[in-house]
PDB file of N, CA and C in Angstrom:
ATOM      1  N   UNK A   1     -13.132   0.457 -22.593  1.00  0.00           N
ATOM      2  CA  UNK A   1     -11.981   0.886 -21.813  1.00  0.00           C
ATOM      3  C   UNK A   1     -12.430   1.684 -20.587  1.00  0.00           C
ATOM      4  N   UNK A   2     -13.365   2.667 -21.181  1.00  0.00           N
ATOM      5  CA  UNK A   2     -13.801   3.669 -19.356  1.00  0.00           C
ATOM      6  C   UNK A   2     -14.599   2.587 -18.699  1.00  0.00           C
ATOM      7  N   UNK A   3     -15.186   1.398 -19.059  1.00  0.00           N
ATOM      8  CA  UNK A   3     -15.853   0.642 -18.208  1.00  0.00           C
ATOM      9  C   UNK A   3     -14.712  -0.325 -17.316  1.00  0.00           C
ATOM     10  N   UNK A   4     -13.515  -0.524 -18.002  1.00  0.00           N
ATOM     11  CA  UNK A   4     -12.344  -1.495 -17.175  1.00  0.00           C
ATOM     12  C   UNK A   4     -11.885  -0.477 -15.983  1.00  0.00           C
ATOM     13  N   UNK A   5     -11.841   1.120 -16.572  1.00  0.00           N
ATOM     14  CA  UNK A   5     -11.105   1.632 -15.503  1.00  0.00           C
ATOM     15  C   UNK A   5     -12.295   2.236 -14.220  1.00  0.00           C
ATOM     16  N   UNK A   6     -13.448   2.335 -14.507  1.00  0.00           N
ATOM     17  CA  UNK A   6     -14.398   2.639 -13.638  1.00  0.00           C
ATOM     18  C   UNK A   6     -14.173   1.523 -12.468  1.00  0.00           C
ATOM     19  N   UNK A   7     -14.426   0.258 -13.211  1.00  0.00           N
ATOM     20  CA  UNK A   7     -14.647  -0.870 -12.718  1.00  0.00           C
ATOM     21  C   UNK A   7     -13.214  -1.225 -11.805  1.00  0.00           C
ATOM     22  N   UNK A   8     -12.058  -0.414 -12.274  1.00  0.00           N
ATOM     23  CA  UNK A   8     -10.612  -0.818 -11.653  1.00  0.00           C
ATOM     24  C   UNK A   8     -10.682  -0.112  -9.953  1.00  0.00           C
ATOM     25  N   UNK A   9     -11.354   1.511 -10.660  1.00  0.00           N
ATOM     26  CA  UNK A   9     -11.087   2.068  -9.252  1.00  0.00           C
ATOM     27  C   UNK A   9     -12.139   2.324  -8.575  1.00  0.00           C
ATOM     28  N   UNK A  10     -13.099   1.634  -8.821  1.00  0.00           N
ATOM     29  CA  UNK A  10     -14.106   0.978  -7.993  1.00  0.00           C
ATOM     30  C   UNK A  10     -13.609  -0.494  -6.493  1.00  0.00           C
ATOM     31  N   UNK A  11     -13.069  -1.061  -7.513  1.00  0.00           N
ATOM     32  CA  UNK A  11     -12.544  -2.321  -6.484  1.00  0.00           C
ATOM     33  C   UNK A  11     -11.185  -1.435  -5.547  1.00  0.00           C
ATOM     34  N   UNK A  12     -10.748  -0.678  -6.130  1.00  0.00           N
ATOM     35  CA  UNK A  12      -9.287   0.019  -5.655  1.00  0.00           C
ATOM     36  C   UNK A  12      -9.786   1.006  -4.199  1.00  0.00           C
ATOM     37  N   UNK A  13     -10.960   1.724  -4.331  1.00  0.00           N
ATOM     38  CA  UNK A  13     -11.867   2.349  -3.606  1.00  0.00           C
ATOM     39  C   UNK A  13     -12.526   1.553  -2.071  1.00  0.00           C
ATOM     40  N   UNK A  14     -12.539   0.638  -2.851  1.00  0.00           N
ATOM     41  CA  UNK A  14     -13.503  -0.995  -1.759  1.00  0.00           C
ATOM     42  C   UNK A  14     -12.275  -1.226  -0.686  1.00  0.00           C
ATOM     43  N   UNK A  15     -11.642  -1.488  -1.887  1.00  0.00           N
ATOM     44  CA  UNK A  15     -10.143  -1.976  -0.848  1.00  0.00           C
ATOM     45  C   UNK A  15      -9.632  -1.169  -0.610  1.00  0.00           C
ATOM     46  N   UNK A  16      -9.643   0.108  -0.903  1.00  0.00           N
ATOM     47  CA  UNK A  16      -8.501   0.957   0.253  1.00  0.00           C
ATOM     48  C   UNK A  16      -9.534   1.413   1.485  1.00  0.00           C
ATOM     49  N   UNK A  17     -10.570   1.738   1.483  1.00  0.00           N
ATOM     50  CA  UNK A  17     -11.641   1.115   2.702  1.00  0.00           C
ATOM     51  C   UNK A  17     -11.533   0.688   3.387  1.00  0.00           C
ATOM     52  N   UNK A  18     -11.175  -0.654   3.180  1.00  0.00           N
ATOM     53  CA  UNK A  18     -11.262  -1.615   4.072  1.00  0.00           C
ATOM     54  C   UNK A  18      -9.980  -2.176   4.639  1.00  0.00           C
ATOM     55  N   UNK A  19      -9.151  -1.274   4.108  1.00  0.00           N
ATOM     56  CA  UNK A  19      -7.900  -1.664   4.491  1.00  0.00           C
ATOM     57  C   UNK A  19      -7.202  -0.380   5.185  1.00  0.00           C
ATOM     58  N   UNK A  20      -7.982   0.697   5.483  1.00  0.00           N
ATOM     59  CA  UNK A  20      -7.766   1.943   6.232  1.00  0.00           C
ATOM     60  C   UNK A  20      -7.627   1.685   7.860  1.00  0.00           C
ATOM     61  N   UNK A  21      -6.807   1.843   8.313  1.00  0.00           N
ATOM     62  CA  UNK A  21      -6.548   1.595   9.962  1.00  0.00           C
ATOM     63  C   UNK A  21      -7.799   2.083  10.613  1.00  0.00           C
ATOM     64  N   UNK A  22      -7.869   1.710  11.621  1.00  0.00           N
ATOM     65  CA  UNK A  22      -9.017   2.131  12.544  1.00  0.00           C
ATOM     66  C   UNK A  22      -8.758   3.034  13.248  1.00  0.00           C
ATOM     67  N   UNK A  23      -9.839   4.558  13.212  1.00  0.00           N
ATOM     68  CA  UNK A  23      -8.934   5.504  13.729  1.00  0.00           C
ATOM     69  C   UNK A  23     -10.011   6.453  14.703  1.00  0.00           C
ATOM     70  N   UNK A  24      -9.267   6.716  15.655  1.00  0.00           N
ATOM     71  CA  UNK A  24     -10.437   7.518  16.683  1.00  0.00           C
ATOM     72  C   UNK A  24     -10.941   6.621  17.128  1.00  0.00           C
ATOM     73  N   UNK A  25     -11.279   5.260  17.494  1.00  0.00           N
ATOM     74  CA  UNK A  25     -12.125   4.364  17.790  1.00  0.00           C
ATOM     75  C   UNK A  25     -13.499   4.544  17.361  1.00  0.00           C
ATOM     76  N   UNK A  26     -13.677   4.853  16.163  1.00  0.00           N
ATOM     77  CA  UNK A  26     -14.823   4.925  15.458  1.00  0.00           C
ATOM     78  C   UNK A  26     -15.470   3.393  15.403  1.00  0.00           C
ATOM     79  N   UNK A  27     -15.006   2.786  15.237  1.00  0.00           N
ATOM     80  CA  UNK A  27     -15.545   1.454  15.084  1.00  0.00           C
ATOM     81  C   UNK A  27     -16.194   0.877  16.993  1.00  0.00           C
ATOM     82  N   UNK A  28     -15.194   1.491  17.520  1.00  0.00           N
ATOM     83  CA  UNK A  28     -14.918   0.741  18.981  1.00  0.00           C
ATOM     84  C   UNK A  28     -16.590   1.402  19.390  1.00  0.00           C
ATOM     85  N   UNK A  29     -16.646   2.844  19.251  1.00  0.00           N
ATOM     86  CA  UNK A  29     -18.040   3.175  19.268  1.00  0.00           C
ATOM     87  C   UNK A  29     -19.402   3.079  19.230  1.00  0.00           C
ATOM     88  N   UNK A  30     -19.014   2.607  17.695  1.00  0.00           N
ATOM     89  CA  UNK A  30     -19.926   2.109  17.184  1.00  0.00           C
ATOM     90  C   UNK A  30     -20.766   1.122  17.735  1.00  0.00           C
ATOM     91  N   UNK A  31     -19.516  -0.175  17.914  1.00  0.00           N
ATOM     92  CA  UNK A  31     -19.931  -1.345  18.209  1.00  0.00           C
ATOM     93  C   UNK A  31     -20.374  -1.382  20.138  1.00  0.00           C
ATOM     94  N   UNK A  32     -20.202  -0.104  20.422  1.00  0.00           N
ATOM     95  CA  UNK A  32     -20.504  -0.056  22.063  1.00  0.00           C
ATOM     96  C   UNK A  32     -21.851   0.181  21.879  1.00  0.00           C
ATOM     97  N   UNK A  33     -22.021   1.106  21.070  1.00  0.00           N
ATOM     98  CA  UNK A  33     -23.877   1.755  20.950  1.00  0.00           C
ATOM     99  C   UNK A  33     -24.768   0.617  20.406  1.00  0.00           C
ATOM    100  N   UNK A  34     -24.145   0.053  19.599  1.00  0.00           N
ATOM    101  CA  UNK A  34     -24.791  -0.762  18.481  1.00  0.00           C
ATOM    102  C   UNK A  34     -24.773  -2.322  19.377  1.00  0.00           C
ATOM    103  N   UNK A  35     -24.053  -2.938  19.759  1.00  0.00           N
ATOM    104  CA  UNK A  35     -24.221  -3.888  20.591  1.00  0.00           C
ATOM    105  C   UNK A  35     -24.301  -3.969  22.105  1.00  0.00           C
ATOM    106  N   UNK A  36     -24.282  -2.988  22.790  1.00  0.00           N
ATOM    107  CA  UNK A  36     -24.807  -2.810  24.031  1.00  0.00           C
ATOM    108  C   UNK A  36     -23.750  -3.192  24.646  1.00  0.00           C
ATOM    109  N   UNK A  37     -22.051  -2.834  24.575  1.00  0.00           N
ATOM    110  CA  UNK A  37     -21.288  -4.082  25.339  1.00  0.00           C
ATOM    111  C   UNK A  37     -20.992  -3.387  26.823  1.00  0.00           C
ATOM    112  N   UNK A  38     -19.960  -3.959  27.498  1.00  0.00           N
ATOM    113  CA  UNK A  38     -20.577  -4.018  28.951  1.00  0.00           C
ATOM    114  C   UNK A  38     -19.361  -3.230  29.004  1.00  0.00           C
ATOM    115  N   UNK A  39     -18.813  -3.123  29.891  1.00  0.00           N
ATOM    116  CA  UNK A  39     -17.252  -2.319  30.052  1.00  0.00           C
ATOM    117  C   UNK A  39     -16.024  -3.235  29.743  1.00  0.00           C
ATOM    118  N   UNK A  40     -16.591  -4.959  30.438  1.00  0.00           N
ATOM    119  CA  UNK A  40     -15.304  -5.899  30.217  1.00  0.00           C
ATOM    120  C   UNK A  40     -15.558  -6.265  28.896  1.00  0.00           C
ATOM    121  N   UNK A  41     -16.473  -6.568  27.640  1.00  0.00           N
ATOM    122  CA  UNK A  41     -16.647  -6.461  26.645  1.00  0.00           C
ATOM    123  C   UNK A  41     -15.495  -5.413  25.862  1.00  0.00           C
ATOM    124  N   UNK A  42     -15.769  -3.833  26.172  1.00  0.00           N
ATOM    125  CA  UNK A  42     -15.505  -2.880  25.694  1.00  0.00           C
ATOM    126  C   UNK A  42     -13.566  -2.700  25.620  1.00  0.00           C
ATOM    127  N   UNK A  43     -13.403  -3.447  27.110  1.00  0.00           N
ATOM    128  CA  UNK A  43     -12.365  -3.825  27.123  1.00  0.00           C
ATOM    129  C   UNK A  43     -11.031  -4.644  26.125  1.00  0.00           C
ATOM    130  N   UNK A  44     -11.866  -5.850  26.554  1.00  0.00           N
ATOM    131  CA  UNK A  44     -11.497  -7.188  25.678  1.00  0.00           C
ATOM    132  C   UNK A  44     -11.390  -7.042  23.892  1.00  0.00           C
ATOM    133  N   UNK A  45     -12.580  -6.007  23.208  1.00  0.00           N
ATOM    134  CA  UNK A  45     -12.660  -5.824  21.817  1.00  0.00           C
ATOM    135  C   UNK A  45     -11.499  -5.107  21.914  1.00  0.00           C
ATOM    136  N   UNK A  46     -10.891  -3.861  22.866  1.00  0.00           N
ATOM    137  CA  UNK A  46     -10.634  -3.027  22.304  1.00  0.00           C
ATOM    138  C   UNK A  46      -8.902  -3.559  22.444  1.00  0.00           C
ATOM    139  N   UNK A  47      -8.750  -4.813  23.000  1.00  0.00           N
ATOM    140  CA  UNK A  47      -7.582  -5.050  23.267  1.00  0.00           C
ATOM    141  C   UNK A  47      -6.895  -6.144  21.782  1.00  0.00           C
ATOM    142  N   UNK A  48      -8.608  -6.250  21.243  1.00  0.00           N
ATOM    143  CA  UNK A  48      -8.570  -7.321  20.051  1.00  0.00           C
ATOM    144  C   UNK A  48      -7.790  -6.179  18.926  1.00  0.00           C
ATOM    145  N   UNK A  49      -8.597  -5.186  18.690  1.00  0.00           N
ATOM    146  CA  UNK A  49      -8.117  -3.856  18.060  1.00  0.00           C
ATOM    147  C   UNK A  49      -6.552  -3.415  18.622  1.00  0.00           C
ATOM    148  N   UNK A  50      -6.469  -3.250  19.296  1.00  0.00           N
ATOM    149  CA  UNK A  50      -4.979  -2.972  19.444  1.00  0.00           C
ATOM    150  C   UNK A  50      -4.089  -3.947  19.134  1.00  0.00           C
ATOM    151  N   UNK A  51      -4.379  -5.325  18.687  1.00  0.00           N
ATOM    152  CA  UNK A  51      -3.169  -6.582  18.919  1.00  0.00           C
ATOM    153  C   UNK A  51      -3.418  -6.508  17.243  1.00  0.00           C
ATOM    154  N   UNK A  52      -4.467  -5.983  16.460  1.00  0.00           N
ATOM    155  CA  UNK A  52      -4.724  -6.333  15.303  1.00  0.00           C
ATOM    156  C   UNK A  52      -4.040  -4.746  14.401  1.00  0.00           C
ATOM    157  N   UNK A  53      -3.604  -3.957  15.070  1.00  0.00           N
ATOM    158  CA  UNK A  53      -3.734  -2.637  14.111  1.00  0.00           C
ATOM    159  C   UNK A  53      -2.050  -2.231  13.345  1.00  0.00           C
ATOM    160  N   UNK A  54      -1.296  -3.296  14.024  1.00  0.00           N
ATOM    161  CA  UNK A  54       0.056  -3.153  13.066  1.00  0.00           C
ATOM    162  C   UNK A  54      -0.119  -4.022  11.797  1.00  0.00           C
ATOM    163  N   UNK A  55      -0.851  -5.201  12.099  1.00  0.00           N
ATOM    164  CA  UNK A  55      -1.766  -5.582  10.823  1.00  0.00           C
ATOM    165  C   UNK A  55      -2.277  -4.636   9.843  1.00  0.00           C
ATOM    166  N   UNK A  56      -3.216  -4.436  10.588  1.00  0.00           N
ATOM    167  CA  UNK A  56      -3.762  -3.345   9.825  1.00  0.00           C
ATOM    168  C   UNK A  56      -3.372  -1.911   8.928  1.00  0.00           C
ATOM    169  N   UNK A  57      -2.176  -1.484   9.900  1.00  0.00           N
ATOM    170  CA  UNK A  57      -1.145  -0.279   9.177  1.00  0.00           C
ATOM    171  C   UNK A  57      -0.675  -0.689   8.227  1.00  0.00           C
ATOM    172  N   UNK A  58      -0.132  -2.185   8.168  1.00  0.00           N
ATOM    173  CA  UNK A  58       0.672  -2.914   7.108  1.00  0.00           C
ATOM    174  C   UNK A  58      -0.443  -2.752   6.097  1.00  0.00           C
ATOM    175  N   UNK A  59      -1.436  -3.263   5.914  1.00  0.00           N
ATOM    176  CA  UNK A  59      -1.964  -3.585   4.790  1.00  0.00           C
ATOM    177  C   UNK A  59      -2.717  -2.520   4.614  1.00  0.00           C
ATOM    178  N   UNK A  60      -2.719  -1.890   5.251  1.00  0.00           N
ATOM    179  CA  UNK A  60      -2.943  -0.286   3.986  1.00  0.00           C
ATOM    180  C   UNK A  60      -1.899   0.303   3.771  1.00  0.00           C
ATOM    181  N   UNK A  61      -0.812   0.564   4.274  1.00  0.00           N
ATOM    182  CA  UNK A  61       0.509   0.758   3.459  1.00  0.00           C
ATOM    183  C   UNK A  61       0.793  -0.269   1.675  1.00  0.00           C
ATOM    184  N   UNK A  62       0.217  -1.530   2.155  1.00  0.00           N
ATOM    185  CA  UNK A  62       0.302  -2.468   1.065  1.00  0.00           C
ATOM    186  C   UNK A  62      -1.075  -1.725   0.212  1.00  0.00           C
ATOM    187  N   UNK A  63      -1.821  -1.475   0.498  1.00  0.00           N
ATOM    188  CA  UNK A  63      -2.955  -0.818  -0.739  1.00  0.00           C
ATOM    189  C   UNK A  63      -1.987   0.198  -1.180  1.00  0.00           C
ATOM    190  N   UNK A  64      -2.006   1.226  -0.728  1.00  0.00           N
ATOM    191  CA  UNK A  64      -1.451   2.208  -1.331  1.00  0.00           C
ATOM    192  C   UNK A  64      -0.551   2.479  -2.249  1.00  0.00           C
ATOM    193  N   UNK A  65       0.608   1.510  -1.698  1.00  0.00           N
ATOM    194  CA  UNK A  65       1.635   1.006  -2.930  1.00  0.00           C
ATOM    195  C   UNK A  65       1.180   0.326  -4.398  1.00  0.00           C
ATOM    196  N   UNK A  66       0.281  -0.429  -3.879  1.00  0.00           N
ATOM    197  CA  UNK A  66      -0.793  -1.454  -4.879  1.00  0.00           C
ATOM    198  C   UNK A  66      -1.318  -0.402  -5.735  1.00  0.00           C
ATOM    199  N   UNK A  67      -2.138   0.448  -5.013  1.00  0.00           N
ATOM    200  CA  UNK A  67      -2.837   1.477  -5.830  1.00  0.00           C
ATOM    201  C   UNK A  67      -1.732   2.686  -6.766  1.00  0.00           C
ATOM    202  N   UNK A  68      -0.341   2.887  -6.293  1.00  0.00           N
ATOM    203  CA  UNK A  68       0.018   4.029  -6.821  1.00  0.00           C
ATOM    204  C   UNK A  68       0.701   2.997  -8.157  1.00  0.00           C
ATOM    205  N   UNK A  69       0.887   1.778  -7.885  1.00  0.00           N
ATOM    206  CA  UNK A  69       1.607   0.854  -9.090  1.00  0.00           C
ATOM    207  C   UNK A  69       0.953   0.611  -9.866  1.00  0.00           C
ATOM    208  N   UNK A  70      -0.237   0.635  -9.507  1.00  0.00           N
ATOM    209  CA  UNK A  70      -1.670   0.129 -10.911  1.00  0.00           C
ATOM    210  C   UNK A  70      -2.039   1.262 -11.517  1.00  0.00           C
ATOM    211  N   UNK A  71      -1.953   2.671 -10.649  1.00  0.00           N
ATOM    212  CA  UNK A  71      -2.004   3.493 -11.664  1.00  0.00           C
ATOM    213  C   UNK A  71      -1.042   4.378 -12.853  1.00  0.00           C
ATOM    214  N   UNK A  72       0.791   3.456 -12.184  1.00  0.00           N
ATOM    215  CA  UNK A  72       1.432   4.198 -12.943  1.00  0.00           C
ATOM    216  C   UNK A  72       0.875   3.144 -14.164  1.00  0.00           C
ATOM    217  N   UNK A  73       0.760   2.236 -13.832  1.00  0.00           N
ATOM    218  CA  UNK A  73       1.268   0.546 -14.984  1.00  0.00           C
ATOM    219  C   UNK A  73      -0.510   1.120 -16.477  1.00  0.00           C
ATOM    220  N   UNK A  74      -1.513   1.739 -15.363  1.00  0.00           N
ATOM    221  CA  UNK A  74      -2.448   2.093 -16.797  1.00  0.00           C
ATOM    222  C   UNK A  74      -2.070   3.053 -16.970  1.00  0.00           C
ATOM    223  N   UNK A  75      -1.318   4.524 -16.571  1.00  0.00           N
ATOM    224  CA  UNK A  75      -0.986   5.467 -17.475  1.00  0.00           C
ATOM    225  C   UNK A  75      -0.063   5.318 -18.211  1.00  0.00           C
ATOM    226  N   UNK A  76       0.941   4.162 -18.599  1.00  0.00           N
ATOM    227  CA  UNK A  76       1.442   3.554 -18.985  1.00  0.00           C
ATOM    228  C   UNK A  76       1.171   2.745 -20.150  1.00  0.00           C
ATOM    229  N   UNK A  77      -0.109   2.767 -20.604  1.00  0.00           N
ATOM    230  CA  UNK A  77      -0.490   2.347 -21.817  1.00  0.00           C
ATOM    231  C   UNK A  77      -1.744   3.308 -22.214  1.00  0.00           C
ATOM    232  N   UNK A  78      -1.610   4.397 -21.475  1.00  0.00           N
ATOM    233  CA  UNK A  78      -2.281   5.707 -22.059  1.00  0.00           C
ATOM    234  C   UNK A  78      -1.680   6.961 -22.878  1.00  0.00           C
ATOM    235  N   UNK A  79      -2.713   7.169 -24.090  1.00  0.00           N
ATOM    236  CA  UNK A  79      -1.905   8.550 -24.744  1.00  0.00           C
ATOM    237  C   UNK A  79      -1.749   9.660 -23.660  1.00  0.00           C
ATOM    238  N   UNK A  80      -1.311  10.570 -24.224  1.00  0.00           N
ATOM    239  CA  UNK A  80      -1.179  11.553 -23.410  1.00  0.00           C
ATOM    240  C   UNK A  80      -2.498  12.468 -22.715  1.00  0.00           C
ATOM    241  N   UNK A  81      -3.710  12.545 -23.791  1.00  0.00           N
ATOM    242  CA  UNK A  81      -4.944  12.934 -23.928  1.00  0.00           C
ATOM    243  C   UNK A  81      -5.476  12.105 -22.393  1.00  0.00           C
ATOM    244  N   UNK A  82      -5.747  11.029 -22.967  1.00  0.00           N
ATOM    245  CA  UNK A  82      -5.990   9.823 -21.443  1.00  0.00           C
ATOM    246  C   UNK A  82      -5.608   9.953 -20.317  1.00  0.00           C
ATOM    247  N   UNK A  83      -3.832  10.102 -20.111  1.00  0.00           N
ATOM    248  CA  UNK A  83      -3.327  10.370 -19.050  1.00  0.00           C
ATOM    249  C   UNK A  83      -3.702  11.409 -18.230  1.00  0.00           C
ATOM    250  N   UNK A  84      -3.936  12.736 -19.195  1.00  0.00           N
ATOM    251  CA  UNK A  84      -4.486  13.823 -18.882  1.00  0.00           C
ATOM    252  C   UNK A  84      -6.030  13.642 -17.927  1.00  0.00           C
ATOM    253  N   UNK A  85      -6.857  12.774 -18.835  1.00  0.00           N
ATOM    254  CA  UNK A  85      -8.084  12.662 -18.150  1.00  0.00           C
ATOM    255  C   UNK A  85      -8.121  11.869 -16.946  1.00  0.00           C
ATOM    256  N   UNK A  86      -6.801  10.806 -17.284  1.00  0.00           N
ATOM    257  CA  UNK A  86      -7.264   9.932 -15.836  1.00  0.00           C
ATOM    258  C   UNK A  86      -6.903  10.732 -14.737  1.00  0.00           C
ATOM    259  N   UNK A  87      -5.742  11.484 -14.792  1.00  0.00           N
ATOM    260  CA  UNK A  87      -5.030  12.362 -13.569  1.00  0.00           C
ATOM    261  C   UNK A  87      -6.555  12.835 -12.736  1.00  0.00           C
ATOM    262  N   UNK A  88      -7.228  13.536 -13.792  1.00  0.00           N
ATOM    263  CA  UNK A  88      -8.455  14.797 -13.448  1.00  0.00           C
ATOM    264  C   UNK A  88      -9.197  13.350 -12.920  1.00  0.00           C
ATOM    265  N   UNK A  89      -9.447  12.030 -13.627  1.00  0.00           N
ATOM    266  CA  UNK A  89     -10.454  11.440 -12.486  1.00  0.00           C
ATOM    267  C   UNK A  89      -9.952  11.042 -11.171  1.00  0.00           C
ATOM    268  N   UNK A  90      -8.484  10.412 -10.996  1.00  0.00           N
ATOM    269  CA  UNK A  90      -7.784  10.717  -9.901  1.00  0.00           C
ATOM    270  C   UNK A  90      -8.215  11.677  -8.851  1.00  0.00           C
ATOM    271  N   UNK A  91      -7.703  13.027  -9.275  1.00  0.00           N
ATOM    272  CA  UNK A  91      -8.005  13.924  -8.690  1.00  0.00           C
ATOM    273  C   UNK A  91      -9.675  14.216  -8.042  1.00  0.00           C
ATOM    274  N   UNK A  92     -10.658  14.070  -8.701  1.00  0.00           N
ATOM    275  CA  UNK A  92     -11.608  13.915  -8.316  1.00  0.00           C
ATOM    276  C   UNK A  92     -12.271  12.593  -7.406  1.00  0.00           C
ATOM    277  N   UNK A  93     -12.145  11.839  -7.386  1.00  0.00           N
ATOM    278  CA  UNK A  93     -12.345  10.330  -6.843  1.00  0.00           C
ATOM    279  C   UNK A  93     -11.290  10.970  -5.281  1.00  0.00           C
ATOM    280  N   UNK A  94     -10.452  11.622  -5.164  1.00  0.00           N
ATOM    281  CA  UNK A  94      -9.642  11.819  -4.022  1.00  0.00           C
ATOM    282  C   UNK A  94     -10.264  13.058  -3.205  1.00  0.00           C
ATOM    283  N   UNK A  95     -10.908  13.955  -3.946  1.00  0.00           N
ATOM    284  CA  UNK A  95     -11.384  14.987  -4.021  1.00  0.00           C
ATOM    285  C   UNK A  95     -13.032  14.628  -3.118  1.00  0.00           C
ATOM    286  N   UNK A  96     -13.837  13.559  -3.390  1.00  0.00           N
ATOM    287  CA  UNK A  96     -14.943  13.077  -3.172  1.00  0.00           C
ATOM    288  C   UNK A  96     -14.443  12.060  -2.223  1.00  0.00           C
ATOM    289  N   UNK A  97     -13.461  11.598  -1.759  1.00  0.00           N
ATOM    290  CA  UNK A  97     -13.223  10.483  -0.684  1.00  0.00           C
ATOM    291  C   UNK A  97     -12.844  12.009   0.691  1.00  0.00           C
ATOM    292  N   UNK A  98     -12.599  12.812   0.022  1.00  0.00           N
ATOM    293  CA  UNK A  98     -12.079  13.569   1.142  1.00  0.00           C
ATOM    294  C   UNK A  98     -13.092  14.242   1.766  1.00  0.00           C
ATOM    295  N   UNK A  99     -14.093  14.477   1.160  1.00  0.00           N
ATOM    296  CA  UNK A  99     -15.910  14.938   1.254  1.00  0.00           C
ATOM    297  C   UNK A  99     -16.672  14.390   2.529  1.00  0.00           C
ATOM    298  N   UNK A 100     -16.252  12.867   1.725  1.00  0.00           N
ATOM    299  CA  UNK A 100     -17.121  12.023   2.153  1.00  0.00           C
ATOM    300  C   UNK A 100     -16.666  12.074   3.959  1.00  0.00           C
ATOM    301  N   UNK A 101     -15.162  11.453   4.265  1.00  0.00           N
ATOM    302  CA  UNK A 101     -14.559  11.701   5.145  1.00  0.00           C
ATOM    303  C   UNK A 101     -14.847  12.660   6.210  1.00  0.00           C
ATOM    304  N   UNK A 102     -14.969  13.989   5.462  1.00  0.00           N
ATOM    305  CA  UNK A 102     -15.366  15.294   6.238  1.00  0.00           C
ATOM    306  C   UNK A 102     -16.738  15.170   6.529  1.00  0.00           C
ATOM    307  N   UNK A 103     -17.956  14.687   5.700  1.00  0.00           N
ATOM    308  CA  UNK A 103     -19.221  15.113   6.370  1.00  0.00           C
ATOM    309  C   UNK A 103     -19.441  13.986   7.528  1.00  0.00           C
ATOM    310  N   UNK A 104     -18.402  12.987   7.307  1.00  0.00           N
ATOM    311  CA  UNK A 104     -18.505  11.729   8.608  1.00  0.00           C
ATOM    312  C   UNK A 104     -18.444  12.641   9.920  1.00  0.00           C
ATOM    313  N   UNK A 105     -17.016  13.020   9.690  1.00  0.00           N
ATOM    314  CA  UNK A 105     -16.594  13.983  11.114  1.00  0.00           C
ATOM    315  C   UNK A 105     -17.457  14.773  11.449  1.00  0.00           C
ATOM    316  N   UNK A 106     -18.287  15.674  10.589  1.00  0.00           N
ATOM    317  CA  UNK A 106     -18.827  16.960  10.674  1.00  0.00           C
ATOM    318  C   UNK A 106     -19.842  16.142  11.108  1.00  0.00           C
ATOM    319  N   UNK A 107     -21.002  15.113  10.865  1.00  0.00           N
ATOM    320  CA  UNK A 107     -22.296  14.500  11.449  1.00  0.00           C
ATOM    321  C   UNK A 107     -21.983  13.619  12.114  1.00  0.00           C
ATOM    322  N   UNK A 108     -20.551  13.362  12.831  1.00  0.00           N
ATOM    323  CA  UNK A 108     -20.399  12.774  13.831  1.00  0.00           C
ATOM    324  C   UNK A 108     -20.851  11.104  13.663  1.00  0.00           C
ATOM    325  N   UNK A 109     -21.383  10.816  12.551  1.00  0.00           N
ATOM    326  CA  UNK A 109     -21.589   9.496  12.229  1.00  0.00           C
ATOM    327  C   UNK A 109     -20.068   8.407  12.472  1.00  0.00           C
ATOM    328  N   UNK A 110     -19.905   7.342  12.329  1.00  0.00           N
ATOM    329  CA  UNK A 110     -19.546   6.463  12.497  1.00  0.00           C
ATOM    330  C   UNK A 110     -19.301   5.472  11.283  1.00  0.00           C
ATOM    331  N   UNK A 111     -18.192   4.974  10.852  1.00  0.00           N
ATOM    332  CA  UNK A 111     -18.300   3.798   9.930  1.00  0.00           C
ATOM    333  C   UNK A 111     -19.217   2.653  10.421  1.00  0.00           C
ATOM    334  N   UNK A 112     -19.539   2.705  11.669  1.00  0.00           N
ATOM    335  CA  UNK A 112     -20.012   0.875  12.032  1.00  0.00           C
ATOM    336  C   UNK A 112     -21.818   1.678  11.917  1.00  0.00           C
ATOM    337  N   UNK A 113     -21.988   2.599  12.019  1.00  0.00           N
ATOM    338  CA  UNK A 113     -23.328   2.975  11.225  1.00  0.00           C
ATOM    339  C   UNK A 113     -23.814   3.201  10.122  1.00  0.00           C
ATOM    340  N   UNK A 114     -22.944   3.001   9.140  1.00  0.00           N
ATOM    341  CA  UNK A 114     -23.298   2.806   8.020  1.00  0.00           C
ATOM    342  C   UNK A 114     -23.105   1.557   7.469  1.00  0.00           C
ATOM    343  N   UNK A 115     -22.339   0.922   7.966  1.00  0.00           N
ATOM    344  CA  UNK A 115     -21.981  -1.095   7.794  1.00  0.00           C
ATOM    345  C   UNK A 115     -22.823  -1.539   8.525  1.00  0.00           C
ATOM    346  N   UNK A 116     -23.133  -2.822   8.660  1.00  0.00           N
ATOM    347  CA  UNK A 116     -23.484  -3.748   9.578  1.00  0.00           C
ATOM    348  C   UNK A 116     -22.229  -4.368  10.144  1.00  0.00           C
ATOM    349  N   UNK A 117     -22.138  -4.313  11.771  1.00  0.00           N
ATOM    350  CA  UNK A 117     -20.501  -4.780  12.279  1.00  0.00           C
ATOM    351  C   UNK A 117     -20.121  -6.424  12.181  1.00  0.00           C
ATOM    352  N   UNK A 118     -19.276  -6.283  11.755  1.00  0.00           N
ATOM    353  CA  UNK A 118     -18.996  -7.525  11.391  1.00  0.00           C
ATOM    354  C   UNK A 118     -18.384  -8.172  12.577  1.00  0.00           C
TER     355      UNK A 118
END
């Protein structure tokens, strides 16, 4: 059972990732340093990013919902003991995304430096 739910909010983690809007032009950055682009380049991506990001709002609005329904639907076949523990891993897993988040900002790093840009 702790291996289904590791394994649940592991994929839940992946995908709310990747389904997080693009924000600050962190990416747009990235991909300026990282691919050398020119100004009309810098342009053109960033106009790709703007035509793509109500997309994008949508479907992390759609994770989120996804994610708060999957976790009522397993505390939902948890004792109370369980429920108790999953809350606290909840809480922690949110607790460590918020970390992570902060030492980005704080070292000024970049998501497209830690990915390869796709």
């Amino acid at each position: 059972m702790k291996y289904i739910i590791a394994i649940l909010m592991s994929s839940m983690i992946a995908f709310s990732a990747a389904a997080e809007p693009m924000q600050g032009g962190r990416m747009m950055k990235g991909l300026t340093r990282h691919l050398d682009l020119s100004t009309e380049q810098q342009q053109q991506v960033e106009q790709i990013f703007e035509s793509k990001r109500p997309q994008m709002e949508g479907l992390h609005e759609q994770m989120q919902a996804l994610r708060e329904s999957t976790n009522t639907e397993i505390k939902s076949v948890l004792n109370e003991d369980q429920q108790t523990k999953f809350e606290k891993m909840q809480e922690k897993r949110e607790e460590k995304r918020d970390r992570f988040k902060g030492q980005h900002k704080k070292s000024g790093k970049h998501d497209s430096e830690n990915e390869s840009a796709e």
